[in-house]
N, C-alpha and C. Protein backbone atom coordinates (compact mmCIF):
# COMPACT_ATOMS: atom_id res chain seq x y z
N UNK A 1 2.29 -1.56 9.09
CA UNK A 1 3.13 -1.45 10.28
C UNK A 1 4.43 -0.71 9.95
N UNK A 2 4.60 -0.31 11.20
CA UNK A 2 5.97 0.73 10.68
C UNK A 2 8.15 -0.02 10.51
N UNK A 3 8.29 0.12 10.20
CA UNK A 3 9.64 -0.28 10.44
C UNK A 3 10.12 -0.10 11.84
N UNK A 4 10.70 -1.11 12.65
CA UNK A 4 11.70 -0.61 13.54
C UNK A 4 12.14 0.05 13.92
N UNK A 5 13.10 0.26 12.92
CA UNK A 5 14.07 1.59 13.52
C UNK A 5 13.05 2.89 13.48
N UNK A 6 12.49 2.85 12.75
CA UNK A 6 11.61 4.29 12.83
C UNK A 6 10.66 4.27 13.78
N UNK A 7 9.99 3.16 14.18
CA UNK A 7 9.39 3.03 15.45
C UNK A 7 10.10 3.73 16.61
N UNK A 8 10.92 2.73 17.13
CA UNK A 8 11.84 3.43 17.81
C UNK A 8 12.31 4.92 17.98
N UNK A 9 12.54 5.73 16.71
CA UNK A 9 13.08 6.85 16.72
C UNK A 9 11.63 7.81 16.94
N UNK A 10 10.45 7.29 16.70
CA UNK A 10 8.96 7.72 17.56
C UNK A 10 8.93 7.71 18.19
N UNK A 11 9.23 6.31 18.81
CA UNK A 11 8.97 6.59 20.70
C UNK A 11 9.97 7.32 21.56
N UNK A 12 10.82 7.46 20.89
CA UNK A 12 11.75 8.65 21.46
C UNK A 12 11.24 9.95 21.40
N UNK A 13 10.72 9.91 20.49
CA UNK A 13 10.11 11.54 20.26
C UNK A 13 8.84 11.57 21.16
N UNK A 14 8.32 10.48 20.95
CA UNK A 14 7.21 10.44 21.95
C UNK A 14 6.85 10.48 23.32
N UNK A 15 8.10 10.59 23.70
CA UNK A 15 8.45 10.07 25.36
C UNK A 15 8.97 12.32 25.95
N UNK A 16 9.73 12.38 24.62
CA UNK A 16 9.41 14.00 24.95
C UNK A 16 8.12 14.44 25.02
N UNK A 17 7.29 14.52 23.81
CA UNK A 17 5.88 15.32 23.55
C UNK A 17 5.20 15.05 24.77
N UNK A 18 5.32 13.81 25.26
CA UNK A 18 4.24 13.54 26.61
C UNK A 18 4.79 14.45 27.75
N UNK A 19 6.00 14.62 27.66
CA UNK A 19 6.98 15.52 28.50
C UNK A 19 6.66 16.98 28.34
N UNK A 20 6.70 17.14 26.88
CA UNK A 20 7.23 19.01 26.48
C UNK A 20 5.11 19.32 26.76
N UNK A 21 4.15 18.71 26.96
CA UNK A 21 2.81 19.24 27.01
C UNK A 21 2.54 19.53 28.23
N UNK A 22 1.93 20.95 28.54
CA UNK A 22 1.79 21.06 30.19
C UNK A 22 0.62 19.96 30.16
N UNK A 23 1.06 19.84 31.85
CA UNK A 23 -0.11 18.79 32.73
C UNK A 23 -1.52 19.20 32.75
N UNK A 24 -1.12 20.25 32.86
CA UNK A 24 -2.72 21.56 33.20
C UNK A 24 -3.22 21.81 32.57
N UNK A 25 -2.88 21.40 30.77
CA UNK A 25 -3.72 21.69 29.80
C UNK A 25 -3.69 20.23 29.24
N UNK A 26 -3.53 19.40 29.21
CA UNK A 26 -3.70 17.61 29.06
C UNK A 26 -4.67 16.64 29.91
N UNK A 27 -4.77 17.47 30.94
CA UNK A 27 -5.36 16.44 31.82
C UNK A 27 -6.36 15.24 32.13
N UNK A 28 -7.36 16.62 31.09
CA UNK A 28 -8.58 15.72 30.73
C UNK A 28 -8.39 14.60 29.48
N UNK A 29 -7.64 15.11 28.77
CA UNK A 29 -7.58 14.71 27.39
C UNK A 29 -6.09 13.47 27.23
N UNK A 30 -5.41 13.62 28.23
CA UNK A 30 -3.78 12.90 27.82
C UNK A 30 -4.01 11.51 27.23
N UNK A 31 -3.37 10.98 26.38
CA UNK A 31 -3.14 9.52 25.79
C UNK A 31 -2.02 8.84 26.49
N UNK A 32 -2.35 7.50 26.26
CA UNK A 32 -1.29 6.98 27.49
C UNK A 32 -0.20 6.99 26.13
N UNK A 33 0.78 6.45 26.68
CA UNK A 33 1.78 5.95 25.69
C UNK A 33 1.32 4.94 24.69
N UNK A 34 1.00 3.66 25.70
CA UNK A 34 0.52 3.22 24.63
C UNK A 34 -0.71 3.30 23.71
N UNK A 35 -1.54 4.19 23.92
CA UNK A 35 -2.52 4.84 23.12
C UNK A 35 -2.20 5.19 22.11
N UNK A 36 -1.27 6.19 22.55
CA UNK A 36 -0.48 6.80 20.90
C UNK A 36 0.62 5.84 20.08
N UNK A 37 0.91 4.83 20.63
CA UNK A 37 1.77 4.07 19.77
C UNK A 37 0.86 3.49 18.99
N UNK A 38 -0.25 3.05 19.50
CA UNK A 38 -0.99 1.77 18.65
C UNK A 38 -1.75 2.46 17.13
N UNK A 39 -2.22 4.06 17.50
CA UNK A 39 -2.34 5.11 16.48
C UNK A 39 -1.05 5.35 15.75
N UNK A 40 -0.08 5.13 16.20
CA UNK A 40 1.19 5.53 15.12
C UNK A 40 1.26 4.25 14.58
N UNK A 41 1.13 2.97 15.11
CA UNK A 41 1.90 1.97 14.54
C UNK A 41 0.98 1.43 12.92
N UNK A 42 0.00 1.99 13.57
CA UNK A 42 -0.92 1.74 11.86
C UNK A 42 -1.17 2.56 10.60
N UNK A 43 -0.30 3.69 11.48
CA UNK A 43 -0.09 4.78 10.31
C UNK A 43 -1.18 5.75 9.82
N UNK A 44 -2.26 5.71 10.39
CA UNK A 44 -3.91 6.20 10.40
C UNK A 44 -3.15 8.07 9.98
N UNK A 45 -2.25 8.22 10.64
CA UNK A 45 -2.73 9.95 10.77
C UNK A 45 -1.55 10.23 9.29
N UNK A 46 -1.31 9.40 8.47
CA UNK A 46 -0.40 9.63 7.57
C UNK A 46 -1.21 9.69 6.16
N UNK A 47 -0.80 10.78 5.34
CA UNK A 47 -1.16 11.08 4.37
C UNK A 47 -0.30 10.71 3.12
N UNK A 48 -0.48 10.22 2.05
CA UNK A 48 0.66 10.15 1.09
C UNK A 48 0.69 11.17 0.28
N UNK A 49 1.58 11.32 -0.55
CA UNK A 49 1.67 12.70 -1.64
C UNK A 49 0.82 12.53 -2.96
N UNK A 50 0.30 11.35 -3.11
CA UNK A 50 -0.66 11.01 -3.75
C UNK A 50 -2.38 11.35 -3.52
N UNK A 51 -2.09 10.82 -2.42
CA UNK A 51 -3.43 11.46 -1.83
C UNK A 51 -3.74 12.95 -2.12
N UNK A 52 -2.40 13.84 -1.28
CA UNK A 52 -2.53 15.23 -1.38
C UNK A 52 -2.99 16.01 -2.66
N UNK A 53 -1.71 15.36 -3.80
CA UNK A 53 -2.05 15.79 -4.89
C UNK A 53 -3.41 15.84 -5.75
N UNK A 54 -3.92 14.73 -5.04
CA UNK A 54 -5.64 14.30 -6.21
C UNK A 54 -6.40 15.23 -5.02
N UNK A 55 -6.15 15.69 -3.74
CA UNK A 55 -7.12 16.37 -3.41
C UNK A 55 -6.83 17.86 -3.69
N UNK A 56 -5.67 18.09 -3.98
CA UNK A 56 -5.77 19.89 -4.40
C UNK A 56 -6.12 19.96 -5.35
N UNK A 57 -6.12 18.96 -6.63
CA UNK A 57 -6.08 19.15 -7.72
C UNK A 57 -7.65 19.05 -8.29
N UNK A 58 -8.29 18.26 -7.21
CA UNK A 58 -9.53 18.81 -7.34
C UNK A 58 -10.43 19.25 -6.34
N UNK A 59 -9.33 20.35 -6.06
CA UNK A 59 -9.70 21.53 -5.06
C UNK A 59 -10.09 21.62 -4.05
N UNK A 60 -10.24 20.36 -2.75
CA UNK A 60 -11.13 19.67 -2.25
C UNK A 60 -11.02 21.29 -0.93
N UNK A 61 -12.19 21.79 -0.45
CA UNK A 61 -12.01 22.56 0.10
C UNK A 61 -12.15 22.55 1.81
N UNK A 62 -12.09 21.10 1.95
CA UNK A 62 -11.32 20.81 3.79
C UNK A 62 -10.26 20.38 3.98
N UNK A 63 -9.28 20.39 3.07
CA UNK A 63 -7.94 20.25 3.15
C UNK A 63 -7.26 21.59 3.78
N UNK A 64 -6.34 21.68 4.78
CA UNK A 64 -5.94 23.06 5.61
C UNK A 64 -4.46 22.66 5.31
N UNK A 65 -3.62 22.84 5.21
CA UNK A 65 -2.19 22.42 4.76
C UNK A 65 -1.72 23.58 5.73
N UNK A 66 -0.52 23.35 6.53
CA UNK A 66 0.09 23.73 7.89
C UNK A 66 1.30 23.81 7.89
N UNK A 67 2.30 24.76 7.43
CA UNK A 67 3.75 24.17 7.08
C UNK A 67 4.26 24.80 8.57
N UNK A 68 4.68 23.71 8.92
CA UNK A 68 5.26 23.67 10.71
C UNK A 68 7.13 24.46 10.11
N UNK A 69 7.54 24.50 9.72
CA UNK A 69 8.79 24.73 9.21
C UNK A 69 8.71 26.32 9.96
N UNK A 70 10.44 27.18 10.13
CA UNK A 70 10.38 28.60 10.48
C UNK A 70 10.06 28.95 9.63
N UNK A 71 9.81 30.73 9.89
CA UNK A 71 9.12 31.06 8.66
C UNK A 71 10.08 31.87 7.33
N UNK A 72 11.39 31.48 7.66
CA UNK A 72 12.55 31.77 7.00
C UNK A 72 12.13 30.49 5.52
N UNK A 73 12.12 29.34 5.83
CA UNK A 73 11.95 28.57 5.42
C UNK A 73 10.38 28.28 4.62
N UNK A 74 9.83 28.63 5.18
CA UNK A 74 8.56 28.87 4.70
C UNK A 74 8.02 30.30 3.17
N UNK A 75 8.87 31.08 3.97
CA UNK A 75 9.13 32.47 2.90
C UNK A 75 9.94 31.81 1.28
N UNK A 76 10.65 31.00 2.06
CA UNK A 76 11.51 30.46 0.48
C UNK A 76 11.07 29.39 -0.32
N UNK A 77 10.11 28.38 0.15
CA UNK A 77 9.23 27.63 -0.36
C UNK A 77 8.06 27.21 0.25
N UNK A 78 6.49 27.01 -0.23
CA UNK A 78 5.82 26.58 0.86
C UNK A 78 5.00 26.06 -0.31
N UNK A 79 4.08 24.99 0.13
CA UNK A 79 3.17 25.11 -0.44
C UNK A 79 2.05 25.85 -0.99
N UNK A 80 1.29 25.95 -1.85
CA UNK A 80 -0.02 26.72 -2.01
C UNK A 80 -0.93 26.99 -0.95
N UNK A 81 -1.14 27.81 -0.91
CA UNK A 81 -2.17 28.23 0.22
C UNK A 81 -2.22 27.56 1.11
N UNK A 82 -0.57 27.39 2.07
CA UNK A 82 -0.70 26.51 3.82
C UNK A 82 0.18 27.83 4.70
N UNK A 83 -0.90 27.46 5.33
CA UNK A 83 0.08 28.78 6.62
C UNK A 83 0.37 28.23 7.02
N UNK A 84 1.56 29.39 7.88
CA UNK A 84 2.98 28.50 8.78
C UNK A 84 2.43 28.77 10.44
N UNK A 85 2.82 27.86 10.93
CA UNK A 85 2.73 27.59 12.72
C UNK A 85 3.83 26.88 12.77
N UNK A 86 4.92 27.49 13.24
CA UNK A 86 5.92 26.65 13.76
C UNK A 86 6.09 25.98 14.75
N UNK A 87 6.68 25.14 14.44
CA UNK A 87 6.50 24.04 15.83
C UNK A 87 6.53 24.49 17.08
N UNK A 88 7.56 25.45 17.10
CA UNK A 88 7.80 25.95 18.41
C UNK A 88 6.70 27.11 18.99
N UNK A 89 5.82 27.05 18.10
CA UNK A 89 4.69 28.03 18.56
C UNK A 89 3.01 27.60 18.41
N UNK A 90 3.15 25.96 18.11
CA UNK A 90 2.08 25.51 18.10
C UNK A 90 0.74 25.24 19.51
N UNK A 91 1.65 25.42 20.38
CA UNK A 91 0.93 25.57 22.15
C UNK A 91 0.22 26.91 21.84
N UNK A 92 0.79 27.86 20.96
CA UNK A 92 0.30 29.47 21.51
C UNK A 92 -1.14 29.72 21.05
N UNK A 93 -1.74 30.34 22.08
CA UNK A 93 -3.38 31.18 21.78
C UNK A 93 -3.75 31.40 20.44
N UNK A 94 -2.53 31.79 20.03
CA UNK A 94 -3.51 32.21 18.47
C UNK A 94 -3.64 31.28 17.39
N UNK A 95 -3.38 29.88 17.55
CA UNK A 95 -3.09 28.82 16.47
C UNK A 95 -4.21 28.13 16.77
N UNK A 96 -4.71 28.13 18.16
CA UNK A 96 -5.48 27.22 18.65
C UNK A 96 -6.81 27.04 17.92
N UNK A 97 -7.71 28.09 17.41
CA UNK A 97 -8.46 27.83 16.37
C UNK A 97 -8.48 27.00 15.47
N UNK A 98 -7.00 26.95 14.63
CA UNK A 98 -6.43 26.25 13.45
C UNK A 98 -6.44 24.68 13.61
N UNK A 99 -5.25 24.48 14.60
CA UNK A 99 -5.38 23.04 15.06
C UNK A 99 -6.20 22.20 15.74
N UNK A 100 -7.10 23.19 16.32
CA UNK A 100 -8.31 22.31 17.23
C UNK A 100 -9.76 22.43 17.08
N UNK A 101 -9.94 22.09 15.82
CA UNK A 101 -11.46 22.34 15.23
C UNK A 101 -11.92 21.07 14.55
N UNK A 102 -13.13 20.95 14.60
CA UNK A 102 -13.80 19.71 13.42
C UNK A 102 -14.14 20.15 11.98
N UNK A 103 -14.00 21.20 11.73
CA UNK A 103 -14.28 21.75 9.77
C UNK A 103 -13.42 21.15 9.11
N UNK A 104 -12.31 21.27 8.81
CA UNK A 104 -10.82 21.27 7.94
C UNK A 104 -10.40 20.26 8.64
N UNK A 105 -9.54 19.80 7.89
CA UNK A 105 -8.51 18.25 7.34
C UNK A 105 -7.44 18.94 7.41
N UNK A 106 -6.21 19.17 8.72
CA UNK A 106 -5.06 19.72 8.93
C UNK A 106 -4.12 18.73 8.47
N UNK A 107 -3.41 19.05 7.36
CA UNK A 107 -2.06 18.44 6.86
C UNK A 107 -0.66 19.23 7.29
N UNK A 108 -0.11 18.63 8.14
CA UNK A 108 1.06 19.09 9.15
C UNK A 108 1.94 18.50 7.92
N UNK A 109 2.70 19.73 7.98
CA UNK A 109 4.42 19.15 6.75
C UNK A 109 5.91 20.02 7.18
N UNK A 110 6.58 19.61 6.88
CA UNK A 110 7.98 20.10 7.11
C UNK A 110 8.63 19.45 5.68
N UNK A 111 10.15 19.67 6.14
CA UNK A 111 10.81 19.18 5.44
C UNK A 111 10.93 17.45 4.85
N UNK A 112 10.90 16.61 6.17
CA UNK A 112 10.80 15.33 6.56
C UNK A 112 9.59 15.15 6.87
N UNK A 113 9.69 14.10 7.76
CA UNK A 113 8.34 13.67 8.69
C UNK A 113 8.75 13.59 9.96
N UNK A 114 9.88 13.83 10.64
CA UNK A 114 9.91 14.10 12.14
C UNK A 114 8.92 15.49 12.86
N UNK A 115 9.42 16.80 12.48
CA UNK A 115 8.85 17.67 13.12
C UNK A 115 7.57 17.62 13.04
N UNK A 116 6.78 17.42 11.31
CA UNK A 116 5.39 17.29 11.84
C UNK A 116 4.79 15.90 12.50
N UNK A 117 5.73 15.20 12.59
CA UNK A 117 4.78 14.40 13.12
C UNK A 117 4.89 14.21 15.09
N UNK A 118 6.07 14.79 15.04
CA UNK A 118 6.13 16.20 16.46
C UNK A 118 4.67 16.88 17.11
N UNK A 119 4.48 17.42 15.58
CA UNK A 119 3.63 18.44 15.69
C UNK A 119 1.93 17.96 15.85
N UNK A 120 2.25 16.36 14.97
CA UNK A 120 0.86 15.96 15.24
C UNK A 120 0.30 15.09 16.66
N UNK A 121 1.94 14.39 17.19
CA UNK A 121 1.98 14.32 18.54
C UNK A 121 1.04 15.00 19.98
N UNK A 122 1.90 16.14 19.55
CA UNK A 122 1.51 17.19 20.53
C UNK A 122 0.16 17.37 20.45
N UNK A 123 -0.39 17.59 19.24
CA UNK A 123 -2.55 18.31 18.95
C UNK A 123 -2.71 16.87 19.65
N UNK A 124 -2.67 15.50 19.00
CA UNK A 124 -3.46 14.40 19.71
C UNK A 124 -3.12 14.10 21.40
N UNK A 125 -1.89 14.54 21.44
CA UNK A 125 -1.94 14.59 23.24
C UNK A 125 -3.08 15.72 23.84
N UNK A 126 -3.23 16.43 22.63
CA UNK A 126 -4.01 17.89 23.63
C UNK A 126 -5.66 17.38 23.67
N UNK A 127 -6.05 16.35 22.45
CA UNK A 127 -7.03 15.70 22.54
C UNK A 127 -7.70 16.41 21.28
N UNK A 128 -7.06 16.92 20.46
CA UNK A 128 -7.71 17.53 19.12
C UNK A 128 -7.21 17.04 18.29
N UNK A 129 -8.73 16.91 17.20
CA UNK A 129 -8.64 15.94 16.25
C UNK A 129 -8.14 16.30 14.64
N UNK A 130 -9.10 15.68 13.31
CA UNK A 130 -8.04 15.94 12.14
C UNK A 130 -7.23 16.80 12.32
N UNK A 131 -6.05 16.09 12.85
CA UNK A 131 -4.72 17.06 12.48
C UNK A 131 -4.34 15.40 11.99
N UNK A 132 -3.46 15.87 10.65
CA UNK A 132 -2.98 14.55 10.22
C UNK A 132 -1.43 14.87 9.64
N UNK A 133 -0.57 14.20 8.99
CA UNK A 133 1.00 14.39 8.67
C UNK A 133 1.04 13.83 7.40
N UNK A 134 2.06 15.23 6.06
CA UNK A 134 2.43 14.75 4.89
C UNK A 134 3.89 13.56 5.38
N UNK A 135 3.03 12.24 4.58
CA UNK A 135 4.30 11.14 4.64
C UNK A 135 5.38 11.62 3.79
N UNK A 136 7.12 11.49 4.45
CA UNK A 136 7.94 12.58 3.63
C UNK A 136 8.14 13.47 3.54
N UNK A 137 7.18 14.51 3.75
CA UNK A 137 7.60 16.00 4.04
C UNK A 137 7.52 16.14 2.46
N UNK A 138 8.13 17.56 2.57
CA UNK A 138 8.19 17.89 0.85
C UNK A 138 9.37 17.04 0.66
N UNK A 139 10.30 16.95 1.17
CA UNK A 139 11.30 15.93 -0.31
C UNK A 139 10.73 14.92 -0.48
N UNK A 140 9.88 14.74 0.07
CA UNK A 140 9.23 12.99 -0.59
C UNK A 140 8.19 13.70 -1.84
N UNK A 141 7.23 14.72 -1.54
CA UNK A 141 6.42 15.32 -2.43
C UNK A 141 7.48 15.82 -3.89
N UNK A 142 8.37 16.61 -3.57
CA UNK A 142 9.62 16.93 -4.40
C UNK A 142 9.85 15.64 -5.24
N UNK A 143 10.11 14.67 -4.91
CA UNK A 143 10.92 13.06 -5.39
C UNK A 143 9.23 12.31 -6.32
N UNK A 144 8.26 12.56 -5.55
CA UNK A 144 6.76 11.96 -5.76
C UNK A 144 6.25 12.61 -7.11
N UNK A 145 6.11 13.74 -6.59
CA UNK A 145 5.50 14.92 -7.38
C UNK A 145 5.49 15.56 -8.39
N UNK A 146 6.41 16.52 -8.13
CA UNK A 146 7.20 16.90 -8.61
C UNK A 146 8.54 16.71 -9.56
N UNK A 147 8.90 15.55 -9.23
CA UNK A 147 10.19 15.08 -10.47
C UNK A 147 9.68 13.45 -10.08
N UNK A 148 8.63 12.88 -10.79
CA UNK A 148 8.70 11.85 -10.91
C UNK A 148 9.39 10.77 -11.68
N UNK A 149 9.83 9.96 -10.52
CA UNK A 149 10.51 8.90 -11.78
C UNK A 149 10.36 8.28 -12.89
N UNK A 150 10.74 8.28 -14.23
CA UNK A 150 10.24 7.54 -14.82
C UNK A 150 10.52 5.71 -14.72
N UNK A 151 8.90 4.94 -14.77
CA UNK A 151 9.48 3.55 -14.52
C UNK A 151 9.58 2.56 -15.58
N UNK A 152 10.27 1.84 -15.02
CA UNK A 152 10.94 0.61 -16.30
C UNK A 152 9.49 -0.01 -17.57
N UNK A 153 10.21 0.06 -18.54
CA UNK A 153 9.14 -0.53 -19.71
C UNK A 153 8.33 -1.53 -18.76
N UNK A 154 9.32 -2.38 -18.05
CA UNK A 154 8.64 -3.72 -17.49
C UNK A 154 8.05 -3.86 -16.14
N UNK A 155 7.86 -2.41 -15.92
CA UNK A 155 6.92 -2.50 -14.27
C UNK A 155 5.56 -2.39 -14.63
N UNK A 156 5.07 -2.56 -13.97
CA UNK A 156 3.13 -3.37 -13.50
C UNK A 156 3.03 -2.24 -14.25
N UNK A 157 1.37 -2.76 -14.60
CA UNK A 157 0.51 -1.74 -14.91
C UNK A 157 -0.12 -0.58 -14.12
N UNK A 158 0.06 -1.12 -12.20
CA UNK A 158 0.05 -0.19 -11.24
C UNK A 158 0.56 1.02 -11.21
N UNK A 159 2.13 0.57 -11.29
CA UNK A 159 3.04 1.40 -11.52
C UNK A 159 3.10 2.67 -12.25
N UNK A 160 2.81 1.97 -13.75
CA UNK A 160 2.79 2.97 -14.98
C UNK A 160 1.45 3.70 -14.61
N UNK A 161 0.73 3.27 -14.29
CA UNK A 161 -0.45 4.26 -14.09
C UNK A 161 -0.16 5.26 -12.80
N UNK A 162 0.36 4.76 -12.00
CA UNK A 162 0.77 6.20 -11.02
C UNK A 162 1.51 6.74 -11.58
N UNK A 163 2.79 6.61 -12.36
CA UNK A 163 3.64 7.36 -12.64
C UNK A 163 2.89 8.18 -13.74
N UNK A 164 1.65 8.22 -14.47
CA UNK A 164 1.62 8.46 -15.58
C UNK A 164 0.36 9.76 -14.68
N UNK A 165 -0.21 9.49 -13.31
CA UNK A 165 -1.09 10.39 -12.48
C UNK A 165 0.04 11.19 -11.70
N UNK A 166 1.26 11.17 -11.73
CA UNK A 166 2.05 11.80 -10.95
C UNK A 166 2.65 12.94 -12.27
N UNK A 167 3.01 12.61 -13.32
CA UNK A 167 3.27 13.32 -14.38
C UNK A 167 2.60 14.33 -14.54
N UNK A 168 0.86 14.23 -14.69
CA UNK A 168 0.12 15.04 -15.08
C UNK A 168 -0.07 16.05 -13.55
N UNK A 169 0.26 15.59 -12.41
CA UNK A 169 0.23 16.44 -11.10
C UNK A 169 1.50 17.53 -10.68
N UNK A 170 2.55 16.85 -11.35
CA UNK A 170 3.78 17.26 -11.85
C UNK A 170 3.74 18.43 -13.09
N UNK A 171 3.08 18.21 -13.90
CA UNK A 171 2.64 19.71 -14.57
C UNK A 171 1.68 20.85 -14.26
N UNK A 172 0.63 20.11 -13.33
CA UNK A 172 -0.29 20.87 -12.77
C UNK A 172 0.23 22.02 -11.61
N UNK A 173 1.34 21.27 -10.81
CA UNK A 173 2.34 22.17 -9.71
C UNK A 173 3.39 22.80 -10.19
N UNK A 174 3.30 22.73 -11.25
CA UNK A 174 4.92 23.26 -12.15
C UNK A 174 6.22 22.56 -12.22
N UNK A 175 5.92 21.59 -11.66
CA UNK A 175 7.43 20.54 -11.68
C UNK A 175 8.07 20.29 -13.21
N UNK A 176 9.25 19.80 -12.40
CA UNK A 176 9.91 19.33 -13.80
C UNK A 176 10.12 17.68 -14.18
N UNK A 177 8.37 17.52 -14.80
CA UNK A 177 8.57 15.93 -15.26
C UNK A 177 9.45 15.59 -16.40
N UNK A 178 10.06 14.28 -16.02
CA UNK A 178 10.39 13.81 -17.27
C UNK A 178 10.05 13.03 -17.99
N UNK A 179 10.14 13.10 -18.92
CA UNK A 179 9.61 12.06 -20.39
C UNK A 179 10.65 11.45 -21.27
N UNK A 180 10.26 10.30 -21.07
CA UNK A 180 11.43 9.03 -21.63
C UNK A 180 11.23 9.27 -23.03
N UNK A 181 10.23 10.36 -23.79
CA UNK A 181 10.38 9.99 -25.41
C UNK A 181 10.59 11.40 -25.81
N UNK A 182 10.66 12.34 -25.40
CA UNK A 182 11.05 13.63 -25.38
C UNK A 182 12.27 13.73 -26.66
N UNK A 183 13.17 13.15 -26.06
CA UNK A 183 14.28 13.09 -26.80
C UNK A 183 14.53 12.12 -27.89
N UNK A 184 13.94 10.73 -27.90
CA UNK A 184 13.84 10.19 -29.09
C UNK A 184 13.13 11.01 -30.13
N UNK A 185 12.11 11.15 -29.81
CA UNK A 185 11.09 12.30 -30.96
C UNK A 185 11.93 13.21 -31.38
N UNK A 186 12.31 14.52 -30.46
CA UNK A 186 13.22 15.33 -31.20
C UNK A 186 14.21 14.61 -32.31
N UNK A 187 14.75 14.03 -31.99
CA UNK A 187 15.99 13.40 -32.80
C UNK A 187 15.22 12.93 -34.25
N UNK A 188 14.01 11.97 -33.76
CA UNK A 188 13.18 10.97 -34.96
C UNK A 188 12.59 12.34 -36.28
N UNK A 189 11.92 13.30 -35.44
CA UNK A 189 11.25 14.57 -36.10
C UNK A 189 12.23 15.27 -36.84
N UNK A 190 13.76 15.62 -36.22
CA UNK A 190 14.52 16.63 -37.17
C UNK A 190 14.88 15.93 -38.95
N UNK A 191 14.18 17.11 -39.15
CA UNK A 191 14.03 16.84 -41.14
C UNK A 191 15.71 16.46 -41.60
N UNK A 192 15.62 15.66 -42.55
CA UNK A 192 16.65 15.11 -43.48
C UNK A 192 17.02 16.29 -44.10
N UNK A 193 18.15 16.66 -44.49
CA UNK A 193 18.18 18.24 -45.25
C UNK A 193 18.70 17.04 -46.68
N UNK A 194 18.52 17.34 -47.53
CA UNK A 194 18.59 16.93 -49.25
C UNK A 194 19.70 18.22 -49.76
N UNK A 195 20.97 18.05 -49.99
CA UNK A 195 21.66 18.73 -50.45
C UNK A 195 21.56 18.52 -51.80
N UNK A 196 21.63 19.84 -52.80
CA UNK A 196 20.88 19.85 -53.93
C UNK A 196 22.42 19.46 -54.59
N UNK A 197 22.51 19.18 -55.74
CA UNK A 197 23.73 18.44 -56.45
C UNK A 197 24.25 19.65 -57.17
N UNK A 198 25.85 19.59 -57.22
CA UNK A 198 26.13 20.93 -57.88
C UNK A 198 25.72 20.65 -59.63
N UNK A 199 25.44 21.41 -60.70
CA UNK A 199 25.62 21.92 -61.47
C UNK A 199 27.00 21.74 -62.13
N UNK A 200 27.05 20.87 -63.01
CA UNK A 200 28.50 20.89 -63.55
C UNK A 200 28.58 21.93 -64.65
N UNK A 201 29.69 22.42 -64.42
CA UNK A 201 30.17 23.32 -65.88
C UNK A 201 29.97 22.95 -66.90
N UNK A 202 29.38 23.78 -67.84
CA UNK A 202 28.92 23.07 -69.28
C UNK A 202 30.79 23.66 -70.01
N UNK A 203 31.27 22.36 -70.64
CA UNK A 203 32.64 22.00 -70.78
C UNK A 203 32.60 22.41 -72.49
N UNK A 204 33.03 23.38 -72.91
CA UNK A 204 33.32 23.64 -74.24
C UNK A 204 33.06 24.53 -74.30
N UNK A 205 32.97 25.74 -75.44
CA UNK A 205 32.64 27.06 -76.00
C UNK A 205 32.21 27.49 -77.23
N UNK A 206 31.53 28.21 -77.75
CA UNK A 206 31.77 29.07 -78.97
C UNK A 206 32.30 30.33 -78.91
C-alpha cells in the first residue's frame, strides 16, 4: 500500500489525467476513479530498479524502456536503448503504436515518478495495456544502481546479497561502485621498503 501523502499527491494528478484525456477518445475504454486508484494503491504497474537491472542484463527482449523526459534532457542522459515520447506528446498519432500494443513491456521513466506515472495514467485511461512505471525515476536507479550503498557489516544476509547484485549491475552500466576494502588493501599491499644500512668508513690507514 502506498503512503498517504503520496496517495494523495496521485489523486491529484489523477483528477487532472481524467480531465487532460479527450471524451471522444476514452469513451469506450474510461476507468472510473476509483478503478484507477485501487490499481495504483497496490502498486501493480510499478517496477523496481532491481527488477530493471536483472532484466537488461539478461537482455530480456520485451522490455521497451520510454524516457517521457524533453528531449533536451533525454540528449544529455537516457538510458540504453529507450526512446523518448514526451509527455506532452504522448496523445499524438505517431506514439500510438509504441504505447498501445500487446508485444513489449513499456517502462515509462523520468526523472522521479510523477511524470511517468502521469504518463502511465493517461495509456490506462485510454484502455492500453503493459505500459508500466520505473519506481524513482533515474535518481532512484542513480542511488540503486549505479552508486550503490555500501551496507553495514551487521545487515541481513538479504541485504548483503542485494547490495552485492547491485555492485555487479553497477559495473555492468558503468557506475561508480564502491568498495569498503578497496582502500584497506591498497594500504595492507604497499611493500615495506628495507633501507639498506650505511657502510661505515673503514677507520685507519696505511
Amino acid at each position: 500500500m502506498l503512503p498517504l501523502k503520496r496517495l494523495t499527491a496521485i489523486l491529484f494528478g489523477l483528477g487532472l489525467v481524467i480531465a487532460f484525456v479527450p471524451e471522444n477518445t476514452t469513451k469506450q475504454y474510461k476507468l472510473t476513479a476509483g478503478e484507477m486508484l485501487t490499481e495504483i494503491q497496490f502498486g501493480t504497474e510499478m517496477v523496481s530498479s532491481d527488477e530493471l537491472a536483472d532484466w537488461l542484463i539478461n537482455k530480456d527482449p520485451s522490455i521497451q524502456l520510454i524516457d517521457i523526459r524533453t528531449p533536451k534532457e533525454y540528449e544529455q542522459f537516457h538510458l540504453d536503448n529507450a526512446i523518448n515520447i514526451p509527455l506532452n506528446q504522448i496523445l499524438e498519432d505517431e506514439w500510438v503504436d509504441y504505447v498501445d500494443q500487446g508485444i513489449k513491456m513499456n517502462i515509462f521513466y523520468s526523472n522521479g515518478t510523477t511524470l511517468s506515472h502521469e504518463a502511465w495514467m493517461i495509456t490506462r485511461q485510454l484502455g492500453y495495456e503493459n505500459n508500466y512505471v520505473l519506481q524513482g525515476g533515474l535518481n532512484y536507479w542513480t542511488e540503486t544502481i549505479l552508486n550503490p550503498s555500501i551496507p553495514s557489516p551487521y545487515s541481513a544476509d538479504d541485504e548483503i546479497a542485494k547490495y552485492e547484485f547491485r555492485k555487479g549491475a553497477s559495473q555492468y552500466f558503468g557506475g561508480d561502485v564502491k568498495s569498503s576494502t578497496s582502500q584497506s588493501k591498497s594500504k595492507a599491499s604497499k611493500p615495506k621498503i628495507k633501507r639498506k644500512k650505511k657502510k661505515k668508513a673503514p677507520q685507519g690507514g696505511c
